[in-house]
PDB file of N, CA and C in Angstrom:
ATOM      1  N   UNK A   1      -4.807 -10.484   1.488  1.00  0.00           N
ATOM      2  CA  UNK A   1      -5.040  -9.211   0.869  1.00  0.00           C
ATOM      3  C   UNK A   1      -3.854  -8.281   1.080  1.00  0.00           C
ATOM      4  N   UNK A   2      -2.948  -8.189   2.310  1.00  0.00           N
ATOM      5  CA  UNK A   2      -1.523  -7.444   2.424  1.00  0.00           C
ATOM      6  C   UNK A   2      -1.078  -7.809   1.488  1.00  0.00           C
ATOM      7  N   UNK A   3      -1.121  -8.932   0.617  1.00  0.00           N
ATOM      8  CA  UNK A   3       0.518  -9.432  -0.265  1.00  0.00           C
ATOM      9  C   UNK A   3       0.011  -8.950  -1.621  1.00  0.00           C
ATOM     10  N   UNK A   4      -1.356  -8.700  -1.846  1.00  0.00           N
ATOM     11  CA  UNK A   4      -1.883  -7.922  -3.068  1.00  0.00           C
ATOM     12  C   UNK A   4      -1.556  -6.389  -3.060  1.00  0.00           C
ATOM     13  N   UNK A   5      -1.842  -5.630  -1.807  1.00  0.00           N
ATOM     14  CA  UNK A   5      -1.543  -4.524  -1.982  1.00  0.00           C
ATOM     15  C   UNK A   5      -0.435  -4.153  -1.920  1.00  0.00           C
ATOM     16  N   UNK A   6       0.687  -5.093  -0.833  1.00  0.00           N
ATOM     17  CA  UNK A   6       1.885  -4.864  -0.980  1.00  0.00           C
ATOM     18  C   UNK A   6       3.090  -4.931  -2.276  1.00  0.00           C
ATOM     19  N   UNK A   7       1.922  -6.112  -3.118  1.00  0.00           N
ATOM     20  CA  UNK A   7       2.265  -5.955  -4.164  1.00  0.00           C
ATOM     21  C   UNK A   7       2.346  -4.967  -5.296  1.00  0.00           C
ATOM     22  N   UNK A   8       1.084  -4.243  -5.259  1.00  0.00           N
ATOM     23  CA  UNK A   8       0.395  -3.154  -6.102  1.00  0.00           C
ATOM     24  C   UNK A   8       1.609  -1.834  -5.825  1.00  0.00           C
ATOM     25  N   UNK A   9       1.665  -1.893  -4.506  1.00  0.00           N
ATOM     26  CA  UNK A   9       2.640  -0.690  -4.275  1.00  0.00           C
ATOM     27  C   UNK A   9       4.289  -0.558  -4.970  1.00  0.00           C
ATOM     28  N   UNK A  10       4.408  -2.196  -4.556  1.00  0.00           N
ATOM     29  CA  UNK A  10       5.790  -2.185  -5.545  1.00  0.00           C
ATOM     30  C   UNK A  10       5.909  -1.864  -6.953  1.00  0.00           C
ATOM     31  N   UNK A  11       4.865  -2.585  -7.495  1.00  0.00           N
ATOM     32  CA  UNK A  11       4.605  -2.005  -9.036  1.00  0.00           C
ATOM     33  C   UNK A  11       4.556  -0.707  -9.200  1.00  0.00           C
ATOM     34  N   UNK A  12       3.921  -0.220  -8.194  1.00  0.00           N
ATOM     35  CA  UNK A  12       3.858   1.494  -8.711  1.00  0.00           C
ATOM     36  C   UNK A  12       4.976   2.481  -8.120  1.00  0.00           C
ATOM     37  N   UNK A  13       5.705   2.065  -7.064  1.00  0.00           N
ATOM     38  CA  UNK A  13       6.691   2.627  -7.101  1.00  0.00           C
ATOM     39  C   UNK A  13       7.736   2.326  -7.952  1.00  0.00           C
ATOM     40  N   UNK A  14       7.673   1.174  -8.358  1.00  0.00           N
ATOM     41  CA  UNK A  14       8.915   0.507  -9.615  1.00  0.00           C
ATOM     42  C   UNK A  14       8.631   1.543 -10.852  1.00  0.00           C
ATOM     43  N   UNK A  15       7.045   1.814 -11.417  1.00  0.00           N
ATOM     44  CA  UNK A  15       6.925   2.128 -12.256  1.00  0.00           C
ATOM     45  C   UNK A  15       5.936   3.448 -12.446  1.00  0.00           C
ATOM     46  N   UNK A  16       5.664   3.927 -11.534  1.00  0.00           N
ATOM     47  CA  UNK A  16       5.582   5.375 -11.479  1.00  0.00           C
ATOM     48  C   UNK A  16       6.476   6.489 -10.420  1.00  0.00           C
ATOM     49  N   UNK A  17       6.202   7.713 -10.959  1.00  0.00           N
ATOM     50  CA  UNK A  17       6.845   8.811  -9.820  1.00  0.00           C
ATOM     51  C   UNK A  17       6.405   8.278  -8.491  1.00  0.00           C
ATOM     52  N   UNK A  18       7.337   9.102  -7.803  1.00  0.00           N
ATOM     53  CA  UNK A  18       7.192   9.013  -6.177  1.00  0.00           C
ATOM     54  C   UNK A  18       5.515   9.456  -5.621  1.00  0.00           C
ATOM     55  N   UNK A  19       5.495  10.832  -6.155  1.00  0.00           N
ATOM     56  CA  UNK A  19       3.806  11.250  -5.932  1.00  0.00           C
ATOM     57  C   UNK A  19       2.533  10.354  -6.691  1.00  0.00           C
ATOM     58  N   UNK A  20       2.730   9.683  -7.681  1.00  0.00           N
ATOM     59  CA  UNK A  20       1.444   9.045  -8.260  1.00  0.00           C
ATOM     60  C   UNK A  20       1.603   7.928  -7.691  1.00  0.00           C
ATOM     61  N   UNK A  21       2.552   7.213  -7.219  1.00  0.00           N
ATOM     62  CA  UNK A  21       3.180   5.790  -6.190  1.00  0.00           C
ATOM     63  C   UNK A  21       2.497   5.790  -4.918  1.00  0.00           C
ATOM     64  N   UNK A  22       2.485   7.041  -4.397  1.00  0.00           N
ATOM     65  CA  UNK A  22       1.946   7.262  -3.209  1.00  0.00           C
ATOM     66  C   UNK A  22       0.664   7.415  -2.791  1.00  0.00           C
ATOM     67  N   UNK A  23      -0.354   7.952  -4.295  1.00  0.00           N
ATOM     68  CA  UNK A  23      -1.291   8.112  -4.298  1.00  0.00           C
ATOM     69  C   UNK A  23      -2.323   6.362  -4.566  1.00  0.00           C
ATOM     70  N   UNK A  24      -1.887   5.908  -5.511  1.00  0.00           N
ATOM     71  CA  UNK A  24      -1.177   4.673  -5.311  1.00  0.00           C
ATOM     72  C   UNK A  24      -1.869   3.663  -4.311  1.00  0.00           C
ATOM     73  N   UNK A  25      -0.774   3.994  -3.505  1.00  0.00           N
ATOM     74  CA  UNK A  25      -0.583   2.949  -2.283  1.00  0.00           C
ATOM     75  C   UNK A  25      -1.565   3.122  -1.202  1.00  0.00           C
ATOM     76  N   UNK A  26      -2.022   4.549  -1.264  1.00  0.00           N
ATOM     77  CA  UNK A  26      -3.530   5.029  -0.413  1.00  0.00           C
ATOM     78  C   UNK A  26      -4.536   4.483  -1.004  1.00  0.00           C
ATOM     79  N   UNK A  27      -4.453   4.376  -2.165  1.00  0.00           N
ATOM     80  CA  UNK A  27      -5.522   4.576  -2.812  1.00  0.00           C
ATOM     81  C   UNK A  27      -5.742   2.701  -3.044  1.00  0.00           C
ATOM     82  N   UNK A  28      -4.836   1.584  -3.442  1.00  0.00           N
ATOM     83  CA  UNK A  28      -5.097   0.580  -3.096  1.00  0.00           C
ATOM     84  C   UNK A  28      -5.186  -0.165  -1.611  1.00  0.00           C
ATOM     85  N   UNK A  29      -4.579   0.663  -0.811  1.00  0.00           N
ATOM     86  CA  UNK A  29      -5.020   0.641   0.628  1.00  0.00           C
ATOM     87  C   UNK A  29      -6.620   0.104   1.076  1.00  0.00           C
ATOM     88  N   UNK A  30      -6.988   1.383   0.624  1.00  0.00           N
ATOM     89  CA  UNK A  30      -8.623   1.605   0.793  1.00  0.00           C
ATOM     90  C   UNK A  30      -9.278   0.809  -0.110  1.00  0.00           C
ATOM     91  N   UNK A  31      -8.763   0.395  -0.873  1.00  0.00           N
ATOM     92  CA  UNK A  31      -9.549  -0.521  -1.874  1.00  0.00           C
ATOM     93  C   UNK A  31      -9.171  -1.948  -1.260  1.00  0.00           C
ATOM     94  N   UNK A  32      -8.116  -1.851  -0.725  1.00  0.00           N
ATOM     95  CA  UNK A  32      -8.425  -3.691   0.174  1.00  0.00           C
ATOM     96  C   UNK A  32      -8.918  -3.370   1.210  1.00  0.00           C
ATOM     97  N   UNK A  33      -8.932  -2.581   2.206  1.00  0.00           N
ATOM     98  CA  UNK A  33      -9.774  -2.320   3.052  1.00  0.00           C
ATOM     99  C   UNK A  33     -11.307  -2.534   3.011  1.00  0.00           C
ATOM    100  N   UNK A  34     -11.981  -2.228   2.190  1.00  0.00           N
ATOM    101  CA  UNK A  34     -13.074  -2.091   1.502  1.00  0.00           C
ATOM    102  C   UNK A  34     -13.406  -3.879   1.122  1.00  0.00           C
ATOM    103  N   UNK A  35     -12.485  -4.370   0.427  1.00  0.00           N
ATOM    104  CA  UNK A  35     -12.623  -5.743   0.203  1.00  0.00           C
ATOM    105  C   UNK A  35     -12.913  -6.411   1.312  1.00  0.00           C
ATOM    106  N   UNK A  36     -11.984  -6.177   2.110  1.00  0.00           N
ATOM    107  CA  UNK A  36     -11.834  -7.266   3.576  1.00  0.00           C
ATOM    108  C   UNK A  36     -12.509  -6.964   4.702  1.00  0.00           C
ATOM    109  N   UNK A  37     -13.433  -5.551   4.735  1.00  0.00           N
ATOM    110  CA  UNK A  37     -14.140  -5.558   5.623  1.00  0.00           C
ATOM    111  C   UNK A  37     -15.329  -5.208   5.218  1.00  0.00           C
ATOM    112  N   UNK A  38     -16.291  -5.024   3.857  1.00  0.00           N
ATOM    113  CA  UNK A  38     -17.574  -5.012   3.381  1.00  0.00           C
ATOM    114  C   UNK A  38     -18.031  -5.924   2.341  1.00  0.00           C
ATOM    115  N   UNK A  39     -16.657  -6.192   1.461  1.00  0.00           N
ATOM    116  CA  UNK A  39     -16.774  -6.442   0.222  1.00  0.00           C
ATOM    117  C   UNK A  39     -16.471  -8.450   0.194  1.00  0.00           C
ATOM    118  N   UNK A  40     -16.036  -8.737  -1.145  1.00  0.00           N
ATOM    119  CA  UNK A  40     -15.999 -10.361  -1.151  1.00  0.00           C
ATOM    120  C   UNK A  40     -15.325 -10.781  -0.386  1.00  0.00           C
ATOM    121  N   UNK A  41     -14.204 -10.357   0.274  1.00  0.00           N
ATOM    122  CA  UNK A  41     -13.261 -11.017   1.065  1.00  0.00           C
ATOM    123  C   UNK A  41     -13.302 -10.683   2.176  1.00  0.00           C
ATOM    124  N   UNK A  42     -14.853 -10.571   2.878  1.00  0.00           N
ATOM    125  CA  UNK A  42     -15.408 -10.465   4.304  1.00  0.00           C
ATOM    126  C   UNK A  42     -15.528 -11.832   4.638  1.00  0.00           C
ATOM    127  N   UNK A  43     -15.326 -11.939   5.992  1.00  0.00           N
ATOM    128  CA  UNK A  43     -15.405 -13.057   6.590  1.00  0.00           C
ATOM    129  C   UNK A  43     -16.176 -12.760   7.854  1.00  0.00           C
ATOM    130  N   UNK A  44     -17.212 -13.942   8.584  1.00  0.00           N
ATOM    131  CA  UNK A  44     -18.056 -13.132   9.799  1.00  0.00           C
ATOM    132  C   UNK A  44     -16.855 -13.253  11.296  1.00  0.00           C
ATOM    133  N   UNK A  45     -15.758 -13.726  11.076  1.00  0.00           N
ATOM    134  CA  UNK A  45     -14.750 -13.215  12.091  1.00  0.00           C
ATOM    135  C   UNK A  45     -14.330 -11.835  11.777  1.00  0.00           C
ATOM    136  N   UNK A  46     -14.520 -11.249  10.862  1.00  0.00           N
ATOM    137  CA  UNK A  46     -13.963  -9.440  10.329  1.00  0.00           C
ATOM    138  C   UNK A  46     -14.677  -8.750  11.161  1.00  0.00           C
ATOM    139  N   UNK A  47     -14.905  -8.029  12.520  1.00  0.00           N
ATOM    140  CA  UNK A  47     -15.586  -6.429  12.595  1.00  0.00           C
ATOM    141  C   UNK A  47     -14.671  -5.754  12.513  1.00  0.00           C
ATOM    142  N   UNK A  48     -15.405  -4.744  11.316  1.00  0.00           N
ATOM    143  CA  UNK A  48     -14.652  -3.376  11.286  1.00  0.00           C
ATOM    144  C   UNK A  48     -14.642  -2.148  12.627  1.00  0.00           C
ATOM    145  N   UNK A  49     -15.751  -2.205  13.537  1.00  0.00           N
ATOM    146  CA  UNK A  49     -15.559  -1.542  13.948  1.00  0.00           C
ATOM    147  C   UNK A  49     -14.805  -1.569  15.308  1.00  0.00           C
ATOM    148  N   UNK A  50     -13.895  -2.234  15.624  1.00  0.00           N
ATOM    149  CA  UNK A  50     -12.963  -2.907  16.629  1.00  0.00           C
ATOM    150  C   UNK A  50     -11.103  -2.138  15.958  1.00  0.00           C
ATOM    151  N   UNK A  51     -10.439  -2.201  17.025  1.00  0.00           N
ATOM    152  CA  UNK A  51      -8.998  -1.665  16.705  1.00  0.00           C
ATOM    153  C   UNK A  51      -8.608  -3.263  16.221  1.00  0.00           C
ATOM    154  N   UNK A  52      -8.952  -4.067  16.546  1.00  0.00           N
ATOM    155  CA  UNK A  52      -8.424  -5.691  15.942  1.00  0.00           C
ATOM    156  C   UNK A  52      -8.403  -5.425  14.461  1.00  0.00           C
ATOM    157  N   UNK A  53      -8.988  -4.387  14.051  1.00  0.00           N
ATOM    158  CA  UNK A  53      -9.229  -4.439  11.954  1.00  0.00           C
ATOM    159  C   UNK A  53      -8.444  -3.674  11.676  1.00  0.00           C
ATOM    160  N   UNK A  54      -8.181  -2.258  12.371  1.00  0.00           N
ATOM    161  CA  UNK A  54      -7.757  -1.181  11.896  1.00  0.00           C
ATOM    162  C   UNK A  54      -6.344  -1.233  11.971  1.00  0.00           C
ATOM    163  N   UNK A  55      -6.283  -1.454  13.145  1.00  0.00           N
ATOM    164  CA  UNK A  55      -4.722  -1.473  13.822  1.00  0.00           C
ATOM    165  C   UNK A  55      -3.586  -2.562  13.049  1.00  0.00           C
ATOM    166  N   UNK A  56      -3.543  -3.390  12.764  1.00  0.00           N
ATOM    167  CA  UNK A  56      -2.745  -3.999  11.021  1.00  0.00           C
ATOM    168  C   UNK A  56      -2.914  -3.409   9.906  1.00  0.00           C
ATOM    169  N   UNK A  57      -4.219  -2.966   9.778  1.00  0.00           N
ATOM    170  CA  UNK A  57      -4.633  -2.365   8.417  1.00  0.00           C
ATOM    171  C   UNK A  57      -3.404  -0.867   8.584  1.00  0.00           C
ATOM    172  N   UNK A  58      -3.219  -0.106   9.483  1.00  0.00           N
ATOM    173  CA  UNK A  58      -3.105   0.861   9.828  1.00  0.00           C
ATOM    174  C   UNK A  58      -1.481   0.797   9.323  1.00  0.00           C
ATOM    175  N   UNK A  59      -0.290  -0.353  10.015  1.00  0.00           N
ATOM    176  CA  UNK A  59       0.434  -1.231   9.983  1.00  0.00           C
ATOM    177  C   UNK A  59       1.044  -1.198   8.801  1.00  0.00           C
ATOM    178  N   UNK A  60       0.092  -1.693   8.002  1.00  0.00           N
ATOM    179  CA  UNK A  60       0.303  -2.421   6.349  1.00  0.00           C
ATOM    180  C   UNK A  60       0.692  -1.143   5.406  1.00  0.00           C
ATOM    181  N   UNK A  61      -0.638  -0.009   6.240  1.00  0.00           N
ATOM    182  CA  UNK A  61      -0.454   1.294   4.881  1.00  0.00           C
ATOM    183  C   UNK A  61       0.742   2.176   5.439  1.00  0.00           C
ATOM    184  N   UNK A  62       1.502   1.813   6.494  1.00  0.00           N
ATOM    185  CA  UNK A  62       2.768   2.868   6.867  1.00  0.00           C
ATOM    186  C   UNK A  62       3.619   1.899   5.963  1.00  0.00           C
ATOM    187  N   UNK A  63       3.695   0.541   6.392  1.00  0.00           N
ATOM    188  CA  UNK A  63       4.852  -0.462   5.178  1.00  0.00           C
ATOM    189  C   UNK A  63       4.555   0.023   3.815  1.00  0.00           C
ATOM    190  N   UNK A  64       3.314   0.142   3.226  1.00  0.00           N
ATOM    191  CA  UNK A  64       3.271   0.523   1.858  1.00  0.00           C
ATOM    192  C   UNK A  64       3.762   1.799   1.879  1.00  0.00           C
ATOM    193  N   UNK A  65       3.621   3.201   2.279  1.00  0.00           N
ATOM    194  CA  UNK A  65       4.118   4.457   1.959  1.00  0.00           C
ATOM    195  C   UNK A  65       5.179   4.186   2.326  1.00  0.00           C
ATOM    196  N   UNK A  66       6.192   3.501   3.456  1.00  0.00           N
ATOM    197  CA  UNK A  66       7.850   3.601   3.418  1.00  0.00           C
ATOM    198  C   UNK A  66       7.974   2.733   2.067  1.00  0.00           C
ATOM    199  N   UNK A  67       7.568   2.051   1.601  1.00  0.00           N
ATOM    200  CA  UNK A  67       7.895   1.562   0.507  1.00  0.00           C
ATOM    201  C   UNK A  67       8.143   1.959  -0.838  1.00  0.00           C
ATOM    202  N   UNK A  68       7.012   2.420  -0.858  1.00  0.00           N
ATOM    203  CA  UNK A  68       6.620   4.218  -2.040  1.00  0.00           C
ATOM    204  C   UNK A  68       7.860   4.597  -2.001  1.00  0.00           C
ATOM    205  N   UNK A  69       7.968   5.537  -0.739  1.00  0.00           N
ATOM    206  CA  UNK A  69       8.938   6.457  -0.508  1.00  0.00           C
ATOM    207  C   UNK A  69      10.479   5.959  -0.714  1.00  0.00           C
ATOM    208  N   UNK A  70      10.611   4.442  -0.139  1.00  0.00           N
ATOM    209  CA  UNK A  70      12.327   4.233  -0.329  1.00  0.00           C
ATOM    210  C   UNK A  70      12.314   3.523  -1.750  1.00  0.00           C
ATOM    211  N   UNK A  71      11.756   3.157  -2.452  1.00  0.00           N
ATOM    212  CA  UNK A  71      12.105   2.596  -3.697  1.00  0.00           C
ATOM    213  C   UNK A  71      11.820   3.713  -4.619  1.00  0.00           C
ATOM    214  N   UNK A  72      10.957   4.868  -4.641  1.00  0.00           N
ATOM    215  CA  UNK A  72      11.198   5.956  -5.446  1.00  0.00           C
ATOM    216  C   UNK A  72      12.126   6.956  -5.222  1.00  0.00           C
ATOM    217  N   UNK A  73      13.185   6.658  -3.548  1.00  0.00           N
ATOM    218  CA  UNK A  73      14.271   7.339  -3.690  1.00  0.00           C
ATOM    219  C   UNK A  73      15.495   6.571  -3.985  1.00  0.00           C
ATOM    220  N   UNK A  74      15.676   5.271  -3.631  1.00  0.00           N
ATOM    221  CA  UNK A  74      16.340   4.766  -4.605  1.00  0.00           C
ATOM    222  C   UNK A  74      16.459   5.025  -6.214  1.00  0.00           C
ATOM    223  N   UNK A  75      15.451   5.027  -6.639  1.00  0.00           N
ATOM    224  CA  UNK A  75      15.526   5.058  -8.570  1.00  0.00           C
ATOM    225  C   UNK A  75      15.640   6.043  -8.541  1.00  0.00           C
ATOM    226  N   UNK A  76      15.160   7.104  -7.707  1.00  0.00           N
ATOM    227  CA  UNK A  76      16.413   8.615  -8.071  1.00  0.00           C
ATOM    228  C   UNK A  76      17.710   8.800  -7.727  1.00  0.00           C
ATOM    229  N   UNK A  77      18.067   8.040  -6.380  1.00  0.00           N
ATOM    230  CA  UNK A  77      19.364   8.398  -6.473  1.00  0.00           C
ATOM    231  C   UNK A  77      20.428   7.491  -7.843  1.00  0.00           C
ATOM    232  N   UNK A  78      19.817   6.202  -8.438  1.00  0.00           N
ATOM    233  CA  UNK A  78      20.315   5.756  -9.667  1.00  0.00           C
ATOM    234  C   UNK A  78      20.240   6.768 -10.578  1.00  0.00           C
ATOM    235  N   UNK A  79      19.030   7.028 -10.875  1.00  0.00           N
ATOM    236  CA  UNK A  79      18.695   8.146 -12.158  1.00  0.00           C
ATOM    237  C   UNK A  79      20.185   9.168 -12.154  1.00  0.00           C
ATOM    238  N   UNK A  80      19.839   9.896 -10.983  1.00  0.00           N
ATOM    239  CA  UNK A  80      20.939  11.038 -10.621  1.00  0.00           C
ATOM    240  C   UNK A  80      22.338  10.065 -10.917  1.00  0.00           C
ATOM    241  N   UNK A  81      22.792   9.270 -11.179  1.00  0.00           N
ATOM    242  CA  UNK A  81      24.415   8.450 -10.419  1.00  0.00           C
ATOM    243  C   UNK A  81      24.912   8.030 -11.933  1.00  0.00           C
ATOM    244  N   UNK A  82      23.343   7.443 -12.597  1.00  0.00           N
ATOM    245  CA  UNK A  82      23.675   7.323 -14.474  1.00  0.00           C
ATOM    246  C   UNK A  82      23.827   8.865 -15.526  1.00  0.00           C
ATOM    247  N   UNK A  83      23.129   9.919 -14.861  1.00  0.00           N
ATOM    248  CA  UNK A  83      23.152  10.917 -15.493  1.00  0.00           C
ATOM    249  C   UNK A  83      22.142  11.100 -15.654  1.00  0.00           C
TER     250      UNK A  83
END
Protein backbone atom coordinates (compact mmCIF):
# COMPACT_ATOMS: atom_id res chain seq x y z
CA UNK A 1 0.00 0.00 0.00
CA UNK A 2 3.27 2.65 0.45
CA UNK A 3 4.09 2.08 -3.33
CA UNK A 4 0.33 3.06 -4.20
CA UNK A 5 0.33 6.08 -2.29
CA UNK A 6 3.76 6.88 -2.97
CA UNK A 7 2.74 6.60 -6.19
CA UNK A 8 -0.47 8.79 -6.11
CA UNK A 9 1.71 11.55 -4.67
CA UNK A 10 4.05 11.59 -7.55
CA UNK A 11 1.27 11.93 -9.95
CA UNK A 12 -0.04 14.78 -8.19
CA UNK A 13 2.85 16.59 -7.62
CA UNK A 14 3.94 15.94 -11.38
CA UNK A 15 0.57 17.14 -12.25
CA UNK A 16 -0.94 19.45 -9.94
CA UNK A 17 0.10 22.75 -7.91
CA UNK A 18 2.17 22.42 -4.90
CA UNK A 19 -1.06 23.14 -2.54
CA UNK A 20 -3.65 20.67 -4.27
CA UNK A 21 -0.38 17.99 -4.34
CA UNK A 22 -0.26 18.33 -0.81
CA UNK A 23 -3.70 18.09 -0.10
CA UNK A 24 -3.28 15.18 -2.16
CA UNK A 25 -0.85 13.30 -0.43
CA UNK A 26 -2.86 13.75 3.07
CA UNK A 27 -5.61 13.02 1.72
CA UNK A 28 -4.42 9.59 -0.04
CA UNK A 29 -2.50 9.01 3.10
CA UNK A 30 -5.64 8.51 5.05
CA UNK A 31 -7.23 6.71 2.46
CA UNK A 32 -4.50 3.88 2.67
CA UNK A 33 -4.51 4.11 6.12
CA UNK A 34 -8.08 3.36 6.25
CA UNK A 35 -7.47 0.43 3.74
CA UNK A 36 -4.75 -1.26 5.75
CA UNK A 37 -6.05 -0.93 9.02
CA UNK A 38 -10.16 -1.32 8.72
CA UNK A 39 -10.73 -1.76 5.24
CA UNK A 40 -9.83 -4.79 2.44
CA UNK A 41 -6.28 -4.76 2.96
CA UNK A 42 -6.57 -5.64 6.78
CA UNK A 43 -4.79 -8.40 7.84
CA UNK A 44 -5.36 -10.03 11.62
CA UNK A 45 -1.44 -9.28 12.17
CA UNK A 46 -2.60 -5.24 11.62
CA UNK A 47 -3.54 -3.51 15.22
CA UNK A 48 -4.16 -0.15 14.75
CA UNK A 49 -4.02 0.71 18.00
CA UNK A 50 -0.19 -0.04 18.73
CA UNK A 51 2.84 2.56 17.57
CA UNK A 52 3.91 -0.75 15.34
CA UNK A 53 0.93 0.80 12.72
CA UNK A 54 1.33 4.33 13.15
CA UNK A 55 4.89 4.85 13.43
CA UNK A 56 5.74 3.80 9.39
CA UNK A 57 2.46 5.04 8.52
CA UNK A 58 3.65 8.30 10.16
CA UNK A 59 7.18 7.69 8.13
CA UNK A 60 5.53 7.21 4.71
CA UNK A 61 3.26 10.56 5.03
CA UNK A 62 6.55 12.85 5.90
CA UNK A 63 8.24 10.90 2.49
CA UNK A 64 5.02 11.79 0.67
CA UNK A 65 4.82 15.67 1.72
CA UNK A 66 8.86 16.03 1.13
CA UNK A 67 7.93 14.71 -2.04
CA UNK A 68 4.94 17.11 -2.78
CA UNK A 69 7.09 19.74 -1.69
CA UNK A 70 10.53 18.95 -3.68
CA UNK A 71 9.06 17.98 -6.99
CA UNK A 72 6.61 21.01 -6.97
CA UNK A 73 9.70 23.11 -6.29
CA UNK A 74 11.59 21.70 -8.78
CA UNK A 75 8.85 22.37 -11.70
CA UNK A 76 8.97 25.85 -10.45
CA UNK A 77 12.27 26.47 -10.40
CA UNK A 78 12.10 24.99 -14.38
CA UNK A 79 8.92 27.01 -15.01
CA UNK A 80 10.85 30.20 -13.67
CA UNK A 81 14.47 29.12 -15.81
CA UNK A 82 12.09 28.53 -19.31
CA UNK A 83 10.27 31.79 -18.75
Amino acid sequence: MDIVYLAAVIVAAITLPRQRALVVAVGAWAFCVALVGWGPAKSDGVHVATAGFWLPWAVVLVLGVGLALGIGTLRNRRAARNG
